[in-house]
Protein backbone atom coordinates (compact mmCIF):
# COMPACT_ATOMS: atom_id res chain seq x y z
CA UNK A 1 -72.78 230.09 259.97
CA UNK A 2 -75.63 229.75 257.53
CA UNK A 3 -74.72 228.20 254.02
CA UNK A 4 -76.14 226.10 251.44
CA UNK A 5 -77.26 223.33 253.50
CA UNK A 6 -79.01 224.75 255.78
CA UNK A 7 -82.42 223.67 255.56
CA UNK A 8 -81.58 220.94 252.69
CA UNK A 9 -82.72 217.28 253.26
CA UNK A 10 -85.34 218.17 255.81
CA UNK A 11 -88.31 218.78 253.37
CA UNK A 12 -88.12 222.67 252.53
CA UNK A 13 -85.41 222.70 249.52
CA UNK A 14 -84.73 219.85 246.76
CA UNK A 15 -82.51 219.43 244.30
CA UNK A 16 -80.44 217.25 242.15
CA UNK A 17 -77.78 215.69 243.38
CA UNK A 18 -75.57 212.74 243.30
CA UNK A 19 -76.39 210.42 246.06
CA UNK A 20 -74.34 207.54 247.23
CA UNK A 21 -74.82 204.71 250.05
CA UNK A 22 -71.07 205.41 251.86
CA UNK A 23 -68.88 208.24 250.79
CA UNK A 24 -65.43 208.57 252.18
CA UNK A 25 -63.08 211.31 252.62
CA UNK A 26 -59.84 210.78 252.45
CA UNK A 27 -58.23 208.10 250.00
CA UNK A 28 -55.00 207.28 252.04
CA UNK A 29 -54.63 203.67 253.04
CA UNK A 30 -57.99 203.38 255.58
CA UNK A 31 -59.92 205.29 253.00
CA UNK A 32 -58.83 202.87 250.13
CA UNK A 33 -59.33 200.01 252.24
CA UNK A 34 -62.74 200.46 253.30
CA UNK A 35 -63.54 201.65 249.75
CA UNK A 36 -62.77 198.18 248.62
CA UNK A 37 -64.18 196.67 251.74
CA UNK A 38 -67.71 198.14 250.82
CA UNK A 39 -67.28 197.24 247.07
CA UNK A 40 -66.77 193.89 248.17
CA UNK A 41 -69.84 193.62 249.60
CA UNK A 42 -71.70 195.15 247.05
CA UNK A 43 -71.98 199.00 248.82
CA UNK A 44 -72.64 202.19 246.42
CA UNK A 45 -69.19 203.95 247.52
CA UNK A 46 -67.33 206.91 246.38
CA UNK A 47 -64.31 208.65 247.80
CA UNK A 48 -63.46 212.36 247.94
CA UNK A 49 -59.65 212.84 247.88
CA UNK A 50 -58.31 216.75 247.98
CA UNK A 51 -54.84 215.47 246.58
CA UNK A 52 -54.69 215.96 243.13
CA UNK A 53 -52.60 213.11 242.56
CA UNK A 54 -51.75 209.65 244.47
CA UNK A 55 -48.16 210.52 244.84
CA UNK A 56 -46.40 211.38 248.40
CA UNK A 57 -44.24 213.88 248.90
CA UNK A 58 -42.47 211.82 251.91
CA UNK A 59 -43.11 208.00 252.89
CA UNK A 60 -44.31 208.44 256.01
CA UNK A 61 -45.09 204.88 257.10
CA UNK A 62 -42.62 202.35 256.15
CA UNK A 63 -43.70 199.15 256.40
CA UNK A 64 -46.36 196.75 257.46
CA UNK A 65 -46.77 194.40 260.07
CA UNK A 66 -47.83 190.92 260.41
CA UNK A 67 -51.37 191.08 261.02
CA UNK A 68 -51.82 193.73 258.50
CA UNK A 69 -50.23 191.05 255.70
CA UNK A 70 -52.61 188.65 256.86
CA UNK A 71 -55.36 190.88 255.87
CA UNK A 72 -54.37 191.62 252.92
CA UNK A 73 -54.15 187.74 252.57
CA UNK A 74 -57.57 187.08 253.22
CA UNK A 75 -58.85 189.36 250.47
CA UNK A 76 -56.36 187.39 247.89
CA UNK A 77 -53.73 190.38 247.17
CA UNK A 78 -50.58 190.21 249.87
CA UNK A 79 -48.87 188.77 246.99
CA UNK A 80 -49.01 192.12 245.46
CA UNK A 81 -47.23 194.02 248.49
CA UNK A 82 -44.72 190.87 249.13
CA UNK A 83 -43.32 190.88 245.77
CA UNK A 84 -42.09 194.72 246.43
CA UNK A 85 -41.46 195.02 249.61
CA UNK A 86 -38.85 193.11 251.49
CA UNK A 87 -39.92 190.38 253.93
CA UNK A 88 -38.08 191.20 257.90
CA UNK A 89 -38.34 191.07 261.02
CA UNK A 90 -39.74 195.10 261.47
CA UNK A 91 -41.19 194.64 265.48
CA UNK A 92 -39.38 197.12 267.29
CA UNK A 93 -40.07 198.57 270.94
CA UNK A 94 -38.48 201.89 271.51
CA UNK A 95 -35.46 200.46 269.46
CA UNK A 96 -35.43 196.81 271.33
CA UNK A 97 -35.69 194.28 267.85
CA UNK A 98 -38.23 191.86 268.67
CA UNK A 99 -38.35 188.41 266.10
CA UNK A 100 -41.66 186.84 265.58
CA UNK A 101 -40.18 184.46 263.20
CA UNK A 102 -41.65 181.61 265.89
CA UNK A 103 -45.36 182.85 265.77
CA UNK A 104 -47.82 180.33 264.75
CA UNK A 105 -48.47 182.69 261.88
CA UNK A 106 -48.17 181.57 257.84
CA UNK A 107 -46.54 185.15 257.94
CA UNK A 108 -44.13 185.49 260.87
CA UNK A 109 -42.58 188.78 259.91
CA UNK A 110 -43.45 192.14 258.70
CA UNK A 111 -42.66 193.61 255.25
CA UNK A 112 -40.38 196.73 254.90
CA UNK A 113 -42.43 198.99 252.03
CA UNK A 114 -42.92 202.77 252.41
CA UNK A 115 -46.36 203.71 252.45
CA UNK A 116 -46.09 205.54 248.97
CA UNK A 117 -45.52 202.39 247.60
CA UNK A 118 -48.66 200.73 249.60
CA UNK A 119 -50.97 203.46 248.38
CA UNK A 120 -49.51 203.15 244.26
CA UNK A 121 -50.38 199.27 245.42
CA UNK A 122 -53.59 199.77 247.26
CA UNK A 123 -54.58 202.31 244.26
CA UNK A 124 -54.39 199.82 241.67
CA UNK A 125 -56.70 197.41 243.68
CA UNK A 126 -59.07 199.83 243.89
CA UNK A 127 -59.00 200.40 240.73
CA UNK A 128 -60.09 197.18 239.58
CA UNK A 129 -63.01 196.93 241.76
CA UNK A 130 -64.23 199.76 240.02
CA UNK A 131 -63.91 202.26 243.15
CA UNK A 132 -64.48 205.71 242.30
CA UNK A 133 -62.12 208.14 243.94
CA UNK A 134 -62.92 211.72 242.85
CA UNK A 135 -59.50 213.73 243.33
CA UNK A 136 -59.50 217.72 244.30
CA UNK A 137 -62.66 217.47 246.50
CA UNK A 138 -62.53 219.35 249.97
CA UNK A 139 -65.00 219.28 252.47
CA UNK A 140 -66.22 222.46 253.27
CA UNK A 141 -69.76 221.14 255.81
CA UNK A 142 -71.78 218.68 256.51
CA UNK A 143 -75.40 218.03 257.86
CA UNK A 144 -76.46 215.10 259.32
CA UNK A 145 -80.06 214.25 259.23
CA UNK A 146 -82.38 211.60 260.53
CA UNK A 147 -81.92 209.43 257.52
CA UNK A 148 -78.68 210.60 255.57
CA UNK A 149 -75.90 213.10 255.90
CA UNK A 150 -75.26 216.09 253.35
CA UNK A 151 -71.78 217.29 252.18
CA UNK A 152 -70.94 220.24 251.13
CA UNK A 153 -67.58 220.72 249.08
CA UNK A 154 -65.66 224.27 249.25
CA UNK A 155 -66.51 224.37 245.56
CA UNK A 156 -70.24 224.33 245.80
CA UNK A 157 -70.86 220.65 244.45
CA UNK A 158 -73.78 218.66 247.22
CA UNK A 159 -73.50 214.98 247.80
CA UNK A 160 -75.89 212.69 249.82
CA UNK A 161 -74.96 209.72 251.92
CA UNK A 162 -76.67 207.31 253.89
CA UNK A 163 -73.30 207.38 255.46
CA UNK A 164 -70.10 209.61 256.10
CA UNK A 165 -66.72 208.43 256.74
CA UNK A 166 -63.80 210.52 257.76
CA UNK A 167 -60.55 208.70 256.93
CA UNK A 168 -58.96 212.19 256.14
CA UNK A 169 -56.19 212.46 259.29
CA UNK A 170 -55.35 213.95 261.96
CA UNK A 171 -56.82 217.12 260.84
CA UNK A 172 -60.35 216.08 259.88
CA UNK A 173 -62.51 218.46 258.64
CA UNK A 174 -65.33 215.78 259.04
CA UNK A 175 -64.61 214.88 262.69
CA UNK A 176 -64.32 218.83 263.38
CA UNK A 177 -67.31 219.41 261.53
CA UNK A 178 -69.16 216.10 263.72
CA UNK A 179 -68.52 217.97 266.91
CA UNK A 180 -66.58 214.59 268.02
CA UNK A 181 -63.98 215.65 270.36
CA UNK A 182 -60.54 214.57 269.84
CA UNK A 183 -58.98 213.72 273.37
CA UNK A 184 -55.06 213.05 274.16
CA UNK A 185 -51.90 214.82 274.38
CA UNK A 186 -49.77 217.61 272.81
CA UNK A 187 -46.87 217.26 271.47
CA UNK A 188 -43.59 217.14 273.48
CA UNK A 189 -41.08 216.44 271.54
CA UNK A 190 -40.53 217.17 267.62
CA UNK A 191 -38.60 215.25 265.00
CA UNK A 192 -37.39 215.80 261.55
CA UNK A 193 -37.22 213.52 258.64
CA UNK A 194 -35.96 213.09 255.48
CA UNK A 195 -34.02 211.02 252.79
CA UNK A 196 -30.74 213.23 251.30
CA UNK A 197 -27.70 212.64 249.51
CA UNK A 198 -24.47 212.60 251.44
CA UNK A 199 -20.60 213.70 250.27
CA UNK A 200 -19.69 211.52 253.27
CA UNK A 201 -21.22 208.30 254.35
CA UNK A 202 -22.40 208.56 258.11
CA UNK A 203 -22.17 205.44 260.27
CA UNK A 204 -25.47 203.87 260.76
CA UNK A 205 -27.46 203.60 263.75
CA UNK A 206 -29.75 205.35 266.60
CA UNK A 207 -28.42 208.48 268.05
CA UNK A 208 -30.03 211.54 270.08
CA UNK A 209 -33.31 210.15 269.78
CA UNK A 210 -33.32 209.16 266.35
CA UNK A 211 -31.54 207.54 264.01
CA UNK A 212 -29.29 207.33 260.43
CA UNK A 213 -29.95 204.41 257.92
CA UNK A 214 -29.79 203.51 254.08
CA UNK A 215 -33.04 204.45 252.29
CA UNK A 216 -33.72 203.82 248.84
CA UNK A 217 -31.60 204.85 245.70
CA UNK A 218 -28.55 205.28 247.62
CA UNK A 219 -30.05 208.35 249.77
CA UNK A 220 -29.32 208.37 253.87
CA UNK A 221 -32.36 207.79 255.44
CA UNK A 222 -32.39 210.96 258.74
CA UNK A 223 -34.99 210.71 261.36
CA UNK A 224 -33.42 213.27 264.66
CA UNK A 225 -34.99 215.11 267.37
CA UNK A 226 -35.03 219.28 266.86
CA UNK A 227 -34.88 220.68 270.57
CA UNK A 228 -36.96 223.47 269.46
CA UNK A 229 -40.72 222.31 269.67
CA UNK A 230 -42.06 226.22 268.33
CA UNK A 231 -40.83 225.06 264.85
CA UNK A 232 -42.70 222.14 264.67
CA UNK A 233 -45.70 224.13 262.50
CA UNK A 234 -42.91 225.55 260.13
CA UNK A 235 -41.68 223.88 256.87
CA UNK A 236 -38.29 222.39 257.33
CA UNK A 237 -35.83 222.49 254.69
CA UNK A 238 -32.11 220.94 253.71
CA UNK A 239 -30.68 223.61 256.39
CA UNK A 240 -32.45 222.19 259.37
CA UNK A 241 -31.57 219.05 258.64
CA UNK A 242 -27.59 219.86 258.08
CA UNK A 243 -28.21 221.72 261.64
CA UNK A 244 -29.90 218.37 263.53
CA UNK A 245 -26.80 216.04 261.60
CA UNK A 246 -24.50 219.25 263.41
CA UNK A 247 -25.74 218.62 266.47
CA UNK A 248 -25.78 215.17 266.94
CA UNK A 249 -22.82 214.34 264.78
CA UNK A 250 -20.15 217.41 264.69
CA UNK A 251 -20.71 216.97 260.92
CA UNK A 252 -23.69 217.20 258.65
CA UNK A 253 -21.86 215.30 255.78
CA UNK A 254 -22.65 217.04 253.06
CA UNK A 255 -26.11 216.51 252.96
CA UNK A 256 -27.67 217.60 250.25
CA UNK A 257 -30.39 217.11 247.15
CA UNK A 258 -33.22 215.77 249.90
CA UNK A 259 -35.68 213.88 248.20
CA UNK A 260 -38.28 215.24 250.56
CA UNK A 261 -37.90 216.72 254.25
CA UNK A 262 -40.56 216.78 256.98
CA UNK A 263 -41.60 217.15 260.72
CA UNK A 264 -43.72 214.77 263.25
CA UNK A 265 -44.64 214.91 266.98
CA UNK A 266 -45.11 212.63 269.64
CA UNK A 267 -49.04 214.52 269.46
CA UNK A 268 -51.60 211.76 270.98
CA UNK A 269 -55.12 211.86 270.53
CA UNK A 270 -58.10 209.41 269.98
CA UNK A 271 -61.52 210.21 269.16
CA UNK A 272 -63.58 209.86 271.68
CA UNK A 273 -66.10 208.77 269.85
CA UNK A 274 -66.00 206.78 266.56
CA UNK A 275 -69.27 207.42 265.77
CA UNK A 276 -71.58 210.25 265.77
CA UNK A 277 -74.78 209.44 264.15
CA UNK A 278 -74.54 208.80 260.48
CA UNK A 279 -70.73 210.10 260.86
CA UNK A 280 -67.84 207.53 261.76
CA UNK A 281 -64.27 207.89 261.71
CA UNK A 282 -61.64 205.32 260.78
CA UNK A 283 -57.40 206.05 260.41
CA UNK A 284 -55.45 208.86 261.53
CA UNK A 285 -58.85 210.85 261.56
CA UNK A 286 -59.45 208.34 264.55
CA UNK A 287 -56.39 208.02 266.68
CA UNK A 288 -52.90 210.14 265.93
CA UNK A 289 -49.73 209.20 267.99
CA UNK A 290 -45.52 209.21 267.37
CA UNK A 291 -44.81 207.02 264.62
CA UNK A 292 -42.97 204.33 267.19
CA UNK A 293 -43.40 200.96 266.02
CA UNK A 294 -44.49 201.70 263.17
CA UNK A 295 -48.28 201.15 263.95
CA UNK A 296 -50.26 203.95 262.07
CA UNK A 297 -50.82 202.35 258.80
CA UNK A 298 -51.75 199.24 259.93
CA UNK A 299 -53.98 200.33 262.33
CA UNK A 300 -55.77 202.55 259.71
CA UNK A 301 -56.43 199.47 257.29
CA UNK A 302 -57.16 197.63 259.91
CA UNK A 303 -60.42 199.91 260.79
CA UNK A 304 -61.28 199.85 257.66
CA UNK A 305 -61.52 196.24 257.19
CA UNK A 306 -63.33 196.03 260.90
CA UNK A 307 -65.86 198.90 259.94
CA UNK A 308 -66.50 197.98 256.12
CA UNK A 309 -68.43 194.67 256.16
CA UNK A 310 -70.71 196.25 258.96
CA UNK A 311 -70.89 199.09 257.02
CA UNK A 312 -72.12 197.52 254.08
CA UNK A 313 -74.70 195.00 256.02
CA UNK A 314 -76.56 198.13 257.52
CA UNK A 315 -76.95 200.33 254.11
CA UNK A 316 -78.20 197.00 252.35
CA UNK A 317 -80.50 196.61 255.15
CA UNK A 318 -79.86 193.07 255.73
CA UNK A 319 -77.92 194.01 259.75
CA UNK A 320 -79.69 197.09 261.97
CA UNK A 321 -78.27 199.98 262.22
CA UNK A 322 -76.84 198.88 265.97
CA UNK A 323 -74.37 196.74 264.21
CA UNK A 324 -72.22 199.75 263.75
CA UNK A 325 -72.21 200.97 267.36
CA UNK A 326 -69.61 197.28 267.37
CA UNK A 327 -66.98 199.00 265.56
CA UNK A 328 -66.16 201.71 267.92
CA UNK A 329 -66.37 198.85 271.05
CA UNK A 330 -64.02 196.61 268.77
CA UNK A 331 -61.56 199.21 267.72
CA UNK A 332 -61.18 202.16 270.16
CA UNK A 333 -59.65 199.74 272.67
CA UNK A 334 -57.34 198.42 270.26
CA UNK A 335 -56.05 202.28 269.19
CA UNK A 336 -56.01 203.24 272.65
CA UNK A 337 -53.10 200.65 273.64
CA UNK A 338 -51.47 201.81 270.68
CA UNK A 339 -51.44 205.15 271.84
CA UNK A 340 -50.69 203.69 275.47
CA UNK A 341 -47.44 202.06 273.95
CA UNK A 342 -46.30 204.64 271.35
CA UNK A 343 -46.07 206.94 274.91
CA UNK A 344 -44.04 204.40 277.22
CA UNK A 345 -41.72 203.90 273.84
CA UNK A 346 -41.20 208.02 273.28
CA UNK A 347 -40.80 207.54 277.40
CA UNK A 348 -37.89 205.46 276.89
CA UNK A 349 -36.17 207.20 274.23
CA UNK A 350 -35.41 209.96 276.26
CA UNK A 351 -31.60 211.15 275.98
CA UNK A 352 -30.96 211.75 279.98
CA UNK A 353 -29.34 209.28 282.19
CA UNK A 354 -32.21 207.93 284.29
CA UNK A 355 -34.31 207.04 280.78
CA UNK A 356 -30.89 205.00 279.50
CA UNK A 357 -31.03 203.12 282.23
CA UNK A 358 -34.68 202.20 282.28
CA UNK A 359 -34.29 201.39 278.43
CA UNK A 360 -31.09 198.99 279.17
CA UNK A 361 -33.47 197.46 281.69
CA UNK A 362 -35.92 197.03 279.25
CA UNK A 363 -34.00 195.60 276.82
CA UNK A 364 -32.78 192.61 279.10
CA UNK A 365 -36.60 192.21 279.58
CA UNK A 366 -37.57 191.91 276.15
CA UNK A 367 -34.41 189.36 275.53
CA UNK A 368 -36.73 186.58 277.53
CA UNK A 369 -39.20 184.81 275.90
CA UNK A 370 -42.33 185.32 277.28
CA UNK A 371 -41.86 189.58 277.33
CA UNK A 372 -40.31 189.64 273.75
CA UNK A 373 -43.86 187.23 272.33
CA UNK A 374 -46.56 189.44 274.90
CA UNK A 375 -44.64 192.58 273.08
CA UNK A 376 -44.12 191.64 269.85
CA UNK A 377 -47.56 190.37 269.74
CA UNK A 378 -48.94 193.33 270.46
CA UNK A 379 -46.75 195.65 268.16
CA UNK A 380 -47.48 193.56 264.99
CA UNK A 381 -51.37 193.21 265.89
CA UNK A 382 -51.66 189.41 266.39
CA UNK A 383 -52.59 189.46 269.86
CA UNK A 384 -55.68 191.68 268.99
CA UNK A 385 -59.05 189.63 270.92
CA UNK A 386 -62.49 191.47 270.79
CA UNK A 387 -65.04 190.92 273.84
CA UNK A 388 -67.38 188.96 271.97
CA UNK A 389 -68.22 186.80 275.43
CA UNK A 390 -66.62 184.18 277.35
CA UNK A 391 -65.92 180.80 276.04
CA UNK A 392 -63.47 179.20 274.00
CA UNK A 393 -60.35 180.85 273.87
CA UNK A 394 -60.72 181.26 269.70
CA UNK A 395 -63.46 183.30 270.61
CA UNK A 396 -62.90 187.03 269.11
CA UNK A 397 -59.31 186.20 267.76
CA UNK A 398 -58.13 185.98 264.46
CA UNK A 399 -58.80 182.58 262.98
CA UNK A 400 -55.94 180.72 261.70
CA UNK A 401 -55.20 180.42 257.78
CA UNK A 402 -55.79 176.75 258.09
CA UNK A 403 -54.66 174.40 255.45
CA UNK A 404 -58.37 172.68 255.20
CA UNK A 405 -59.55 169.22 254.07
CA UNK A 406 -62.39 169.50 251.82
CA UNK A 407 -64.01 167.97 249.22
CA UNK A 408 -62.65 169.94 246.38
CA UNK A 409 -59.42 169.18 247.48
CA UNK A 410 -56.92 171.18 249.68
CA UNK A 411 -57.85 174.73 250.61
CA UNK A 412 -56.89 177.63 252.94
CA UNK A 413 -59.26 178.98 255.07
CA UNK A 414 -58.24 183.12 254.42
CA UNK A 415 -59.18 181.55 250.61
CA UNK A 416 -62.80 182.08 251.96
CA UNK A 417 -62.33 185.32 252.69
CA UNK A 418 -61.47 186.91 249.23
CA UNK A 419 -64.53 187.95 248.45
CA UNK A 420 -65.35 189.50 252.19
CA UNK A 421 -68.06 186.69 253.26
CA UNK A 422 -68.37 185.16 256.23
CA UNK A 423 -67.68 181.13 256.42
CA UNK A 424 -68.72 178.68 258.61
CA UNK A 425 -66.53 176.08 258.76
CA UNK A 426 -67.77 172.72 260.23
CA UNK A 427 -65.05 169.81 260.91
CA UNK A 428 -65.66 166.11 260.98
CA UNK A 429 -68.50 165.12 260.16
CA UNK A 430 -70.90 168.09 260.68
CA UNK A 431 -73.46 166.27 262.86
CA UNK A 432 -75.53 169.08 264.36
CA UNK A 433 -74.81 171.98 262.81
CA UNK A 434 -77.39 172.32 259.71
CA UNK A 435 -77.42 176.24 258.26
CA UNK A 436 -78.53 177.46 255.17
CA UNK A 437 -75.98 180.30 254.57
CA UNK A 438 -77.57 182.25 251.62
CA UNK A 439 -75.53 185.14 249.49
CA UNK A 440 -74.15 186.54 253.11
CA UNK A 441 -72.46 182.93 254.47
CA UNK A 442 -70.46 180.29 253.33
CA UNK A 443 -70.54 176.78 255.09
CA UNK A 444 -68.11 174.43 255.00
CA UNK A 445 -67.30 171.35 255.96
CA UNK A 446 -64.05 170.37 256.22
CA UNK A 447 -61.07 168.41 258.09
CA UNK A 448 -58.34 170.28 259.52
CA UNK A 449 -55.47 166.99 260.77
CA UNK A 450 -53.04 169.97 262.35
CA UNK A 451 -52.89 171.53 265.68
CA UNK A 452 -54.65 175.10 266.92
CA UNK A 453 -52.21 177.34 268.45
CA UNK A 454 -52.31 181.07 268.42
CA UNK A 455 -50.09 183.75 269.05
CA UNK A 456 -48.75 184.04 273.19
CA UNK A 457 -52.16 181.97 274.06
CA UNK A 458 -49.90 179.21 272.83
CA UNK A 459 -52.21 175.51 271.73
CA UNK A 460 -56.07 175.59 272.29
CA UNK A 461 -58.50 172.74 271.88
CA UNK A 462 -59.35 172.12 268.88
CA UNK A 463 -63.63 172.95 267.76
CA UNK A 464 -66.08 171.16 266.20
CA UNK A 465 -67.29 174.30 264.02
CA UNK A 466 -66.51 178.00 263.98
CA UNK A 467 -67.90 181.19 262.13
CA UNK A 468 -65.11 183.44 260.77
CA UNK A 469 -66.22 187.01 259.94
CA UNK A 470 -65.57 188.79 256.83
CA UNK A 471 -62.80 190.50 258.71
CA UNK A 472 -61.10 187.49 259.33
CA UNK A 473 -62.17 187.26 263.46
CA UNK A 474 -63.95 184.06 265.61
CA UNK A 475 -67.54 185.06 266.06
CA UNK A 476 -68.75 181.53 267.59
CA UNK A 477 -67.04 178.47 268.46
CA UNK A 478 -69.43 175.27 269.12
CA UNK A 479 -69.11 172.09 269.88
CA UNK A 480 -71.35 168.82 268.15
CA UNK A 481 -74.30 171.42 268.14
CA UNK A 482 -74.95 174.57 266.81
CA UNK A 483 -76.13 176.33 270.48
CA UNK A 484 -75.68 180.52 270.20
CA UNK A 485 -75.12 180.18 266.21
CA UNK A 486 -78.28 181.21 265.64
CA UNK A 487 -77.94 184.28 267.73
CA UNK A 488 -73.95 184.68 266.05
CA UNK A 489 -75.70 184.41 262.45
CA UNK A 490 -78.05 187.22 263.55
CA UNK A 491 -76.00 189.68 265.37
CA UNK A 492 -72.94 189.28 262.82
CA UNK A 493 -74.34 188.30 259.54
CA UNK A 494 -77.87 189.47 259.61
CA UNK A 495 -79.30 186.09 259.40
């Protein structure tokens, strides 16, 4: 259908309007994230929000995992998120605890915190960084032309980009309108959530595929399967719970004054693309799957952190524009297992015989070592190793926060990270590697007197130098001489 842009940008109209290097739709936690990312780094950013207001009308994600706190730790602010949330084991595999408390992490646990509170969190970040988010916006088009891509709003207003980025969910009206199919599953199974009030405490646990805990403010936390998948479009209320409590429990306990009530599937689908042109995708507008594990969130922010440092290297001009074609090899894998798992957990959680017994078998599984760490690992994003070639076994792994030697004393190595910059960190004595790391790279030279051991790989030997990326991941390992740095420094830093 013919609108406003048609024909804008490609020399026949002109106009005013406000132009930006990156803008972002959607400011939930992947659009915050890379928001801040880009500011970071210096990027001309804005994000276009349709909420009028930050607040959530349910929690949706609960808490955040370990890798997703160590994040947050390289950029200086997991303090913020620890000192409200409560520090726990949170790994989970369809209902199977799993304890990472042994992990050769400085953060061997996750951190139970709904995702309203993350966002209220995230906001005020944001916020100081001077991020603009511009609240009731909608997306109504967009054109994508050979050097920037036009949006349209349903109100009229035109913005420019050099680039788009859809972090606006499951539902994106930017991946819809990027032609980027969206492959997976429907939904077989439905749930429905909520936190109430209860004349009669329930006793706590999983039951009929879901389960009854304490939630905040001395509400019952519901989360139960409703048999009837046709209602899973409709907008539950305080009578459909009372009805799911009914069924499961002979009693619905009085339930009443809800603080919010919802509905999720087990709906799976990944882009199949993240990228189309001058269009990417990061969050739920990305990959959608059953809340199991409670991966969503984290995987969102951790797009965003993947995607924004490239992001801002292209549109300064310092990396090509090839460097982005990395984030969909880097990420899509990881998403896809996510997806993979979410699938066998909903598998297990079926009520009938034959799935109980496959669950009790998995259970004993995940009660040995090595199956509970290869799991756990998995579900709390530690185990997460790009293909960025063969070599040392650092290579494409998170580094880890090392408690450094240096010459200004004692310092952590996710320290370096704060302000998004790459480091180069060069032990012993430095002979051989000489680089000249500019605005884009720190170098430094340190002593490190502990041992290298990473999550499941277990110890590896310990490297002469290594170049960290601004997202926290081994780009190059080397030995006494700096052989492939130069061609790390150029692919990853533009250098």
């Amino acid at each position: 259908m013919a609108g406003p842009l048609e024909g804008w940008g490609d020399g026949g109209v002109s106009t005013d309007m406000d132009e930006h290097a990156v803008v972002i739709v959607g400011a939930g936690p992947a659009g915050m994230m890379l928001a801040a990312e880009l500011t970071l780094a210096g990027a001309d950013v804005v994000v276009l929000e349709r909420r009028a207001t930050a607040d959530l009308e349910s929690p949706r994600a609960r808490g955040l995992h370990s890798r997703t706190i160590e994040v947050l730790d390289q950029r200086g602010i997991a303090e913020r998120f620890l000192a409200e949330g409560q520090a726990m084991q949170v790994q989970a595999f369809a209902g199977v605890p799993l304890d990472i408390s042994d992990f050769p992490s400085r953060h061997p646990y996750g951190l139970a915190l709904l995702q309203s509170h993350f966002e209220r969190i995230l906001a005020g970040w944001i916020d100081e960084l001077g991020v603009r988010v511009l609240r009731e916006r909608e997306v109504a088009q967009i054109a994508q032309h050979d050097d920037h891509v036009l949006v349209e709003l349903v109100d009229g207003v035109l913005l420019r980009a050099q680039y788009l980025v859809g972090c606006d969910g499951g539902r994106s009206t930017v991946r819809k309108q990027a032609g980027i199919e969206f492959a997976g599953w429907d939904a077989t199974t439905c749930w429905i959530t909520t936190e109430v009030e209860v004349a009669d405490m329930p006793p706590f646990g999983l039951r009929g595929g879901g389960g009854v805990g304490p939630a905040e403010n001395g509400r019952v936390g519901v989360t139960l399967v409703e048999p009837d998948l046709s209602r899973r479009d409709a907008e539950p209320t305080i009578d459909d719970v009372r009805a799911a409590l009914v069924r499961v429990d002979g009693t619905d306990y009085g339930a009443h004054t809800p603080r919010y009530v919802s509905r999720f599937t087990d709906v799976t689908r990944q882009a199949v693309s993240y990228r189309s042109g001058r269009v990417l995708l990061a969050g739920d507008s990305a990959h959608v799957h059953a809340p199991l594990g409670g991966q969503g969130l984290n995987l969102g922010v951790q797009d965003a952190v993947n995607l924004g440092w490239k992001l801002a290297q292209v549109v300064s001009g310092s990396s090509p524009d090839a460097l982005l074609d990395s984030y969909h090899a880097e990420r899509h894998p990881v998403a896809a297992r996510v997806l993979n798992n979410t699938m066998a957990q909903r598998a297990l959680g079926a009520a009938d015989d034959r799935s109980g017994a496959l669950r009790g078998f998995v259970t004993e599984l995940l009660a040995m070592d090595e199956p509970r760490r290869h799991t756990a690992a998995m579900i709390s994003g530690l185990d997460i190793a790009y293909d960025l070639g063969d070599g040392h076994l650092l290579l494409g792994r998170r580094a880890p926060d090392l408690d450094l030697v240096t010459t200004d004393g004692p310092r952590r190595l996710y320290e370096y990270l704060h302000d998004a910059r790459a480091v180069l960190v060069v032990l012993g004595d430095g002979s051989g590697v000489n680089v000249d790391g500019g605005d884009r790279l720190q170098v430094v030279e340190a002593s490190y007197p502990g041992a290298w051991e990473l999550p499941v790989v277990g110890a590896v030997p310990a490297p002469a130098a290594l170049l960290v990326r601004p997202d926290g991941y081994v780009a190059w390992v080397g030995d006494r001489t700096d052989t492939g740095l130069g061609a790390a420094l150029s692919t990853w830093c533009g250098l």
